[in-house]
N, C-alpha and C. Protein backbone atom coordinates (compact mmCIF):
# COMPACT_ATOMS: atom_id res chain seq x y z
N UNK A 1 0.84 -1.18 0.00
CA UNK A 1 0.00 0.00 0.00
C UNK A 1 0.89 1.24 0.00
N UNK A 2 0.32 2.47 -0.54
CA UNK A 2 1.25 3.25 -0.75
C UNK A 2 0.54 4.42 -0.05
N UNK A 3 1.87 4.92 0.85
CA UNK A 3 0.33 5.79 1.50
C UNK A 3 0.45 7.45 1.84
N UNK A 4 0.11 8.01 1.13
CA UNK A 4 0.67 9.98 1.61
C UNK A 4 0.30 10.40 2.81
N UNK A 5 0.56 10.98 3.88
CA UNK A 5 0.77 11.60 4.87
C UNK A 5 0.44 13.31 4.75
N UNK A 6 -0.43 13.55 5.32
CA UNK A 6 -0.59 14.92 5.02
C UNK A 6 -0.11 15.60 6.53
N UNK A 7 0.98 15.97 6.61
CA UNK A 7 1.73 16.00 7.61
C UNK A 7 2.08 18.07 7.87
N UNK A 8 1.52 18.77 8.93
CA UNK A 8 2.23 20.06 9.30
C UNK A 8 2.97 20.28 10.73
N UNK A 9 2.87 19.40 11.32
CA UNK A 9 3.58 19.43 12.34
C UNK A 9 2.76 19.36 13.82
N UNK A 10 1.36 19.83 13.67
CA UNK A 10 0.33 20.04 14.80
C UNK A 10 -0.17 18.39 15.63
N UNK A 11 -0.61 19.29 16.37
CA UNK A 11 -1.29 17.95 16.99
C UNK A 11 -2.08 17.31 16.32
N UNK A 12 -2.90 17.57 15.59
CA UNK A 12 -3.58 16.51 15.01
C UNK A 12 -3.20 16.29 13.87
N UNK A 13 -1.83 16.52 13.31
CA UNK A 13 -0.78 15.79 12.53
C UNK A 13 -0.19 14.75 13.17
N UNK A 14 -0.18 14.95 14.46
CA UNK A 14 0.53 13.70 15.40
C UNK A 14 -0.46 12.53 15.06
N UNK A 15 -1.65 12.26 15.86
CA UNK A 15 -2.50 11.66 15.50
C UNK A 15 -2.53 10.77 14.53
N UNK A 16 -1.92 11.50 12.73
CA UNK A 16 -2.46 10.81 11.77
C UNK A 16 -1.00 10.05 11.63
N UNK A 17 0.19 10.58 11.88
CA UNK A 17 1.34 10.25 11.37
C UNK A 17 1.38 8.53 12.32
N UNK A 18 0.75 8.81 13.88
CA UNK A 18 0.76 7.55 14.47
C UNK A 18 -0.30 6.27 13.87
N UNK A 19 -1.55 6.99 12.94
CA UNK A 19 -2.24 5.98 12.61
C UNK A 19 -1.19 5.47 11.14
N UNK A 20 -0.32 6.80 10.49
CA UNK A 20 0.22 6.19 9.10
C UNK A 20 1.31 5.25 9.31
N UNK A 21 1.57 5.41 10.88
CA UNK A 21 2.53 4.36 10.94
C UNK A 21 2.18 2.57 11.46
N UNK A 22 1.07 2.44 11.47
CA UNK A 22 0.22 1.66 12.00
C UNK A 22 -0.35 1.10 10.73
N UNK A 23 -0.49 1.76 9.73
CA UNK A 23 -0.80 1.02 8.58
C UNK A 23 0.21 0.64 7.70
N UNK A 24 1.31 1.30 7.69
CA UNK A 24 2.76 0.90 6.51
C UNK A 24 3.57 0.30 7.44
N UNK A 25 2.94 -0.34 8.89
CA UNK A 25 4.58 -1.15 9.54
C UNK A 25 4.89 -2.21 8.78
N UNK A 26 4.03 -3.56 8.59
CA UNK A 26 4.72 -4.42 8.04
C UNK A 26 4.73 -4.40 6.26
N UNK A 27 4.09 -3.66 5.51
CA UNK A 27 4.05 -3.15 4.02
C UNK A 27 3.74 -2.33 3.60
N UNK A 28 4.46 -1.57 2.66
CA UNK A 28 4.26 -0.45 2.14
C UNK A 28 5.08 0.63 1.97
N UNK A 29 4.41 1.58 1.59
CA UNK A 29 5.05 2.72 0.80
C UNK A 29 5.09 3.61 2.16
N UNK A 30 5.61 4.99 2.81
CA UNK A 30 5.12 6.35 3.32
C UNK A 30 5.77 7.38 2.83
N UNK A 31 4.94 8.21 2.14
CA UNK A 31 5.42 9.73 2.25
C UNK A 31 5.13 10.92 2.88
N UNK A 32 5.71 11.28 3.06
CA UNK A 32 5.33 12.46 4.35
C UNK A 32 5.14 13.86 3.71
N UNK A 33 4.23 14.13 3.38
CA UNK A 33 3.71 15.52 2.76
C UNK A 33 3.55 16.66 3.56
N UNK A 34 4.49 17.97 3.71
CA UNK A 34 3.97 19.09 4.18
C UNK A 34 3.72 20.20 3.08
N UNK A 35 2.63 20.90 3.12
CA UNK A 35 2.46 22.36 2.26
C UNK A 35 2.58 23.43 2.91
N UNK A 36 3.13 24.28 2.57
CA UNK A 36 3.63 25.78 2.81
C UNK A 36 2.33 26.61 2.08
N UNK A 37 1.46 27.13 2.88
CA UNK A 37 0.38 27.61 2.43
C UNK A 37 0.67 29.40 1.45
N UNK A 38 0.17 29.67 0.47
CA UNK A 38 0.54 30.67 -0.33
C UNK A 38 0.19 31.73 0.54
N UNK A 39 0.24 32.24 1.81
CA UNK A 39 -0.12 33.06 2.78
C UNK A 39 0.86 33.22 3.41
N UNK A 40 1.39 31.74 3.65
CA UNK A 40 2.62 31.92 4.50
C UNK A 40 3.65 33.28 3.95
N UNK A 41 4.22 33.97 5.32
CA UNK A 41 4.89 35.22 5.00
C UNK A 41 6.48 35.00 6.09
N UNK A 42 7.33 35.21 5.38
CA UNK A 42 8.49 35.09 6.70
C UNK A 42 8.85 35.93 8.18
N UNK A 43 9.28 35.64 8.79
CA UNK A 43 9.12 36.38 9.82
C UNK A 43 10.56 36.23 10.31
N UNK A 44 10.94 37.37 11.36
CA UNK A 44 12.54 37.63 11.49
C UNK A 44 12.78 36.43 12.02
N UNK A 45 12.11 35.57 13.10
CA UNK A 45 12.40 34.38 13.48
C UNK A 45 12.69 33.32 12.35
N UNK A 46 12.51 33.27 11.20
CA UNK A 46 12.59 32.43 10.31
C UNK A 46 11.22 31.60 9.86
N UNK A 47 10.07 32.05 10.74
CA UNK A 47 9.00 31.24 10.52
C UNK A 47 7.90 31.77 9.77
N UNK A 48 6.78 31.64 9.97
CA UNK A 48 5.83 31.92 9.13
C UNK A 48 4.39 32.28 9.85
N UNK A 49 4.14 33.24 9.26
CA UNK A 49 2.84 33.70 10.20
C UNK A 49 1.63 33.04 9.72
N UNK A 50 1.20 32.92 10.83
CA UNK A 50 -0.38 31.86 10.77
C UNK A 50 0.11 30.31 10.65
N UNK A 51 1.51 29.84 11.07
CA UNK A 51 1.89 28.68 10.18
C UNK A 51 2.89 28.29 11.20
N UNK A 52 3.13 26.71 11.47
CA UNK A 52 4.31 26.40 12.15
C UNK A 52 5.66 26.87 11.41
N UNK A 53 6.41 26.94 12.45
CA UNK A 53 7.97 27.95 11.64
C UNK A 53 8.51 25.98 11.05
N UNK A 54 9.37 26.22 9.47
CA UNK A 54 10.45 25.55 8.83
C UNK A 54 9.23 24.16 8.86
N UNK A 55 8.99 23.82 7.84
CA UNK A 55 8.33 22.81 7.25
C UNK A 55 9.10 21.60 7.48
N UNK A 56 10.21 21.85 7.11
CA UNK A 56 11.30 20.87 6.76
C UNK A 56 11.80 19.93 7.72
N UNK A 57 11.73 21.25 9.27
CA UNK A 57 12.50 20.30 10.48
C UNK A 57 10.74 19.55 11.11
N UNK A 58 9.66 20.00 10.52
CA UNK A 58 8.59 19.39 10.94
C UNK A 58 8.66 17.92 10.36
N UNK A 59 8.90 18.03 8.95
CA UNK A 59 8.74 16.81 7.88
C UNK A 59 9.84 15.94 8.96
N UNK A 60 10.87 16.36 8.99
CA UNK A 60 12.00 15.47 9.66
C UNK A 60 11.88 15.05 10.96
N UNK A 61 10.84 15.26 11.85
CA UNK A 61 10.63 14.80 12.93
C UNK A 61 10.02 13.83 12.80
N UNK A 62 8.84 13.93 11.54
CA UNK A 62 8.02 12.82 11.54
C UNK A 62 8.63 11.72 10.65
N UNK A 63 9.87 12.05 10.18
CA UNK A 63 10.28 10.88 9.66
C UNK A 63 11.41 10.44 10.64
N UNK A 64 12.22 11.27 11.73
CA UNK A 64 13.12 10.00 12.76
C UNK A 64 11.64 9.33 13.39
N UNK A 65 10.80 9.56 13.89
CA UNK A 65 9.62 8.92 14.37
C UNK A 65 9.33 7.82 13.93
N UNK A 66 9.30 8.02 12.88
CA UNK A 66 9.27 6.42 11.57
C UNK A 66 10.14 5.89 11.46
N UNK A 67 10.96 6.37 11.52
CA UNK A 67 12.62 6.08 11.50
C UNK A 67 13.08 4.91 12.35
N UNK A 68 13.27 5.60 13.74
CA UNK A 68 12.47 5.03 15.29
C UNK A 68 12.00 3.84 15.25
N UNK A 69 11.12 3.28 14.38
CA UNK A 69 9.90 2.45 14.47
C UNK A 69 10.33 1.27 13.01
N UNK A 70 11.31 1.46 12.86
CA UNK A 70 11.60 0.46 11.69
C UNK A 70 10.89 1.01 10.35
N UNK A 71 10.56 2.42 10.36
CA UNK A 71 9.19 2.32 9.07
C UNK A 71 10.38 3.34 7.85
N UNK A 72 10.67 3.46 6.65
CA UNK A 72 11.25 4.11 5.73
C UNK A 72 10.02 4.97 4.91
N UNK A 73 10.43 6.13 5.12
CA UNK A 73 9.71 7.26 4.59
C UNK A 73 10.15 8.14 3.51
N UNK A 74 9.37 8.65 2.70
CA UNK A 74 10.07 10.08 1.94
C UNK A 74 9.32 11.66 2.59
N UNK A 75 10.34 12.31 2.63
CA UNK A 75 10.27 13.49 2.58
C UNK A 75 10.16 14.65 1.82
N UNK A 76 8.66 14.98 1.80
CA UNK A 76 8.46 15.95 0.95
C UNK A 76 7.59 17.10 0.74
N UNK A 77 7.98 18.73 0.36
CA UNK A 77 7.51 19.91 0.46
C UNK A 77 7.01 20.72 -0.37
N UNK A 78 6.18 20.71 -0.63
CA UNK A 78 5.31 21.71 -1.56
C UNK A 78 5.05 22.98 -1.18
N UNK A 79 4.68 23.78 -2.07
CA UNK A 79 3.96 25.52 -1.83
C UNK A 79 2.87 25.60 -2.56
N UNK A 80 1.57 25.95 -1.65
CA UNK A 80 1.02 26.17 -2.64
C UNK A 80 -0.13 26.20 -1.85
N UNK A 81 -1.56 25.88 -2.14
CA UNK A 81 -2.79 25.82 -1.80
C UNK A 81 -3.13 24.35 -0.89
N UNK A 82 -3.18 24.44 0.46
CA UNK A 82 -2.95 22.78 1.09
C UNK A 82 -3.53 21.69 0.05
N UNK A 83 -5.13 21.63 -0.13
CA UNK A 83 -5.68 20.90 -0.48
C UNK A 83 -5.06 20.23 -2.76
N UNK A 84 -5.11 21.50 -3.01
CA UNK A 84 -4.16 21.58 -4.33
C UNK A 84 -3.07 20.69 -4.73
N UNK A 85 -2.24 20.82 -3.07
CA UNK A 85 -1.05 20.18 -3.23
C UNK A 85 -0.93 19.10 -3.35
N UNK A 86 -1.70 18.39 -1.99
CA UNK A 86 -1.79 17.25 -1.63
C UNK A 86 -2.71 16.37 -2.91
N UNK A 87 -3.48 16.86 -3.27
CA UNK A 87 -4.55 16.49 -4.79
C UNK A 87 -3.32 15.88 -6.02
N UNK A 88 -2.82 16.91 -6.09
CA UNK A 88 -1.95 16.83 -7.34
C UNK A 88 -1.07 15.90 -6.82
N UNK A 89 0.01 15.29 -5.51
CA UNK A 89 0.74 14.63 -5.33
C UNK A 89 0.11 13.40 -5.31
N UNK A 90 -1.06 13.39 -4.50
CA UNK A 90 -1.26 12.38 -4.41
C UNK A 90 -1.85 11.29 -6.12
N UNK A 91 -1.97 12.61 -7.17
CA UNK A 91 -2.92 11.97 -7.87
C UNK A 91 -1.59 11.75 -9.29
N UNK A 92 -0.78 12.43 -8.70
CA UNK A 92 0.52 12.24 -9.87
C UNK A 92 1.68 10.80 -9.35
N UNK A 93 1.41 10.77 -7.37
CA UNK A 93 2.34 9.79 -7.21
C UNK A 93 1.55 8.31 -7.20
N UNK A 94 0.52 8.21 -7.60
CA UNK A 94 -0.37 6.86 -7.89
C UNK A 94 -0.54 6.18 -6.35
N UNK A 95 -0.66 7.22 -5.12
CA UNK A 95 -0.71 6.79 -3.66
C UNK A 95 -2.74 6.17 -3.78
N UNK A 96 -2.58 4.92 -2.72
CA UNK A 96 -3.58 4.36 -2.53
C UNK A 96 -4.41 4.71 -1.56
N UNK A 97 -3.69 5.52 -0.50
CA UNK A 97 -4.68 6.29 0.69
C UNK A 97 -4.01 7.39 0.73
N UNK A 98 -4.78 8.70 1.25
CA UNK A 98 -4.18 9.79 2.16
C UNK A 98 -4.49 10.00 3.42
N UNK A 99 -3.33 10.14 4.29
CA UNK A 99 -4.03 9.86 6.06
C UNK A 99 -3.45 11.75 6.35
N UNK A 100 -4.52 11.92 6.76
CA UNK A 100 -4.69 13.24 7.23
C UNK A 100 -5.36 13.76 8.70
N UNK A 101 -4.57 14.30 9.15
CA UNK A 101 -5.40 14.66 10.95
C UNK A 101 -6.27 15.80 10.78
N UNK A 102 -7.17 15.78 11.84
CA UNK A 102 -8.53 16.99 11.93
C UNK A 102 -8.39 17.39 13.24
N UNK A 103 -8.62 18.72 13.38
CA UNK A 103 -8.88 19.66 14.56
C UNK A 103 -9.78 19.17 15.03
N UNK A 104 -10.79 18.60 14.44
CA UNK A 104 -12.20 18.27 15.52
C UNK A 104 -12.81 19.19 15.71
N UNK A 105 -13.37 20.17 15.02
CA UNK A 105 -13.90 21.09 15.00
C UNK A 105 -15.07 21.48 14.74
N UNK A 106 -16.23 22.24 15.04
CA UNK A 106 -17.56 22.61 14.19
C UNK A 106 -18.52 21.76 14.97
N UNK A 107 -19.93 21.68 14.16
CA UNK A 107 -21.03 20.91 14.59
C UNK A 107 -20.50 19.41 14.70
N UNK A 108 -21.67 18.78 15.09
CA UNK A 108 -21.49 17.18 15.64
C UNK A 108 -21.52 16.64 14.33
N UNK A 109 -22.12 17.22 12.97
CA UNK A 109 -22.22 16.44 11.60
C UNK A 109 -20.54 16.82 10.80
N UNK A 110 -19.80 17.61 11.56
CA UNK A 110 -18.80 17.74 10.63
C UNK A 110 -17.53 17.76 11.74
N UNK A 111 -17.90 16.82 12.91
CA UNK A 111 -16.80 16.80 14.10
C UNK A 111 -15.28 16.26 13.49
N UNK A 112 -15.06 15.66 12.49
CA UNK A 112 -13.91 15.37 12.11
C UNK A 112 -13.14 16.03 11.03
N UNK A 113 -14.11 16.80 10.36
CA UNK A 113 -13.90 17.73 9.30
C UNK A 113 -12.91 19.11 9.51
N UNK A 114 -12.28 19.27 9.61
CA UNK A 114 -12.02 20.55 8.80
C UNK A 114 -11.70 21.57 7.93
N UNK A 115 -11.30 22.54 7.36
CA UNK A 115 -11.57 23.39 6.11
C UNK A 115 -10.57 22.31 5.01
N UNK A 116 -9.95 21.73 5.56
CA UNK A 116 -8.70 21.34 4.58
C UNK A 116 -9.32 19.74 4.36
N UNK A 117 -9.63 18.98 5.42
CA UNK A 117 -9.81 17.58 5.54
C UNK A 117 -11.50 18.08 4.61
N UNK A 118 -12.27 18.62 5.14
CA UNK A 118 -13.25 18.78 4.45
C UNK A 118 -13.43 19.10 2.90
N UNK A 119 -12.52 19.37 2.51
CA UNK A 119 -12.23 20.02 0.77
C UNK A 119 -11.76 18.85 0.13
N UNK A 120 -10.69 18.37 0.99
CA UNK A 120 -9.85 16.74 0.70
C UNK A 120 -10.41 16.10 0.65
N UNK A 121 -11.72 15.07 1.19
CA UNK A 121 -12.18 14.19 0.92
C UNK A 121 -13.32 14.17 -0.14
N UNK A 122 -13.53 15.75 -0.76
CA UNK A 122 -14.37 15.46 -1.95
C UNK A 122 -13.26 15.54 -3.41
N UNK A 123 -12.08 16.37 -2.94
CA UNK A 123 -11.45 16.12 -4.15
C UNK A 123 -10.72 14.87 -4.75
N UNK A 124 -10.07 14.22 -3.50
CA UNK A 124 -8.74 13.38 -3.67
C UNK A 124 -9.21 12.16 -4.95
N UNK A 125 -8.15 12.23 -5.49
CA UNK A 125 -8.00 10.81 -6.27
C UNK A 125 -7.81 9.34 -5.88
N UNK A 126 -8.00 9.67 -4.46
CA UNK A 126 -7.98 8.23 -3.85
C UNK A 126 -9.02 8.13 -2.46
N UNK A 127 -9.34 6.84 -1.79
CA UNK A 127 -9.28 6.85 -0.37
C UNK A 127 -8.76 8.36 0.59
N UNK A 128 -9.35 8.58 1.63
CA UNK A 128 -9.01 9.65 2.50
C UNK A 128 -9.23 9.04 3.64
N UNK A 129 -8.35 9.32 4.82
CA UNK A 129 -8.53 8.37 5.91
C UNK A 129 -8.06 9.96 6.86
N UNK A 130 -9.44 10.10 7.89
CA UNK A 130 -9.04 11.45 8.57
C UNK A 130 -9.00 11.08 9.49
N UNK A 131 -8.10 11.45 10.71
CA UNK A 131 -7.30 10.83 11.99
C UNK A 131 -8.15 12.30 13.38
N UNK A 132 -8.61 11.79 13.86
CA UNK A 132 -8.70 12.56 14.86
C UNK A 132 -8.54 12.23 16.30
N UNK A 133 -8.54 12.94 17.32
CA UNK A 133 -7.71 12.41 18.15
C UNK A 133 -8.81 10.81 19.28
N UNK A 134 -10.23 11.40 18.76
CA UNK A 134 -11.15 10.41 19.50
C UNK A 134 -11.85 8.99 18.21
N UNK A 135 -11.75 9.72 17.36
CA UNK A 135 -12.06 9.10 16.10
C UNK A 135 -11.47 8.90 14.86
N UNK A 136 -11.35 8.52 14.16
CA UNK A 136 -11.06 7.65 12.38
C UNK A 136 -12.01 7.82 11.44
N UNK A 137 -12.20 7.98 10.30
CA UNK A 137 -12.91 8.12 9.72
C UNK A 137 -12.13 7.94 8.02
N UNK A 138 -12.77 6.99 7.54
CA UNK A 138 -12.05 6.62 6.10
C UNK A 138 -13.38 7.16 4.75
N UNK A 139 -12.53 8.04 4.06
CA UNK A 139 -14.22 8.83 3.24
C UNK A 139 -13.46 7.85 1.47
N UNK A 140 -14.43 7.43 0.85
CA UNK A 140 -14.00 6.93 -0.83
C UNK A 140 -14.00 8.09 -0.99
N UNK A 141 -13.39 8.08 -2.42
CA UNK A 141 -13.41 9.50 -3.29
C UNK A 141 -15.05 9.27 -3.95
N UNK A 142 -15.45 10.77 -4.23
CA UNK A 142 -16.62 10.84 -4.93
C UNK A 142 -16.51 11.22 -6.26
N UNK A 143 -15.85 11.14 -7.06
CA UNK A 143 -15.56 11.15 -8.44
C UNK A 143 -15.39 10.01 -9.02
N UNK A 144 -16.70 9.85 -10.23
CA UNK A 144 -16.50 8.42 -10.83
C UNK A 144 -15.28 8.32 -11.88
């Protein structure tokens, strides 16, 4: 199984990276996807406003983690529009799931949803599997 990681560094990136490692231990593919949102702006600290600071040392945590755990990962960074990114990678790298974490946010009909996980599971070219910290939730794609 081949499986993308929609990975920014937050807590409920933790969440999904522990369920992506739970599904690729004994087979499979992982890549670890972070996007740099087209908003993001630099800041004297080196980071990014509205945005965890350096993508990169985020991506790399979650791969010694995997690392850690016997699991082999790729590392990799996009710019651009979250949902966009992850669409196009996932639909150019022929991945079979995308595991993505949720804030848990909003009404009780959209408790696992949010703006990004919610956009993602009607676009993706594959399976969407949204990680939250009380719940799971695996959506098909809706495009025939």
């Amino acid at each position: 199984m081949k499986i993308l990681l929609a990975y920014d560094g937050f807590e409920h990136s933790e969440n999904a990276l522990a369920e992506a490692a739970e599904l690729v231990k004994d087979a499979g593919a992982l890549t670890i996807l972070s996007v740099v949102g087209p908003d993001a702006r630099g800041s004297k600290s080196g980071g990014h406003v509205g945005l965890r600071p350096h993508a990169h040392e985020d991506v790399a945590l979650a791969h010694k983690y995997l690392r850690e755990r016997g699991i082999e990962s790729e590392m990799v960074i996009e710019h651009g529009d979250p949902v966009e990114e992850i669409t196009r990678v996932a639909d150019e790298g022929g991945f079979d799931l995308i595991v993505a974490g949720s804030r848990e946010r909003g009404a009780v009909a959209d408790i696992l949803l949010g703006s990004v996980s919610r956009t993602l599971v009607r676009t993706a070219p594959c399976p969407v599997l949204v990680v939250g910290k009380d719940a799971t939730v695996r959506f098909e794609p809706t495009k025939v």
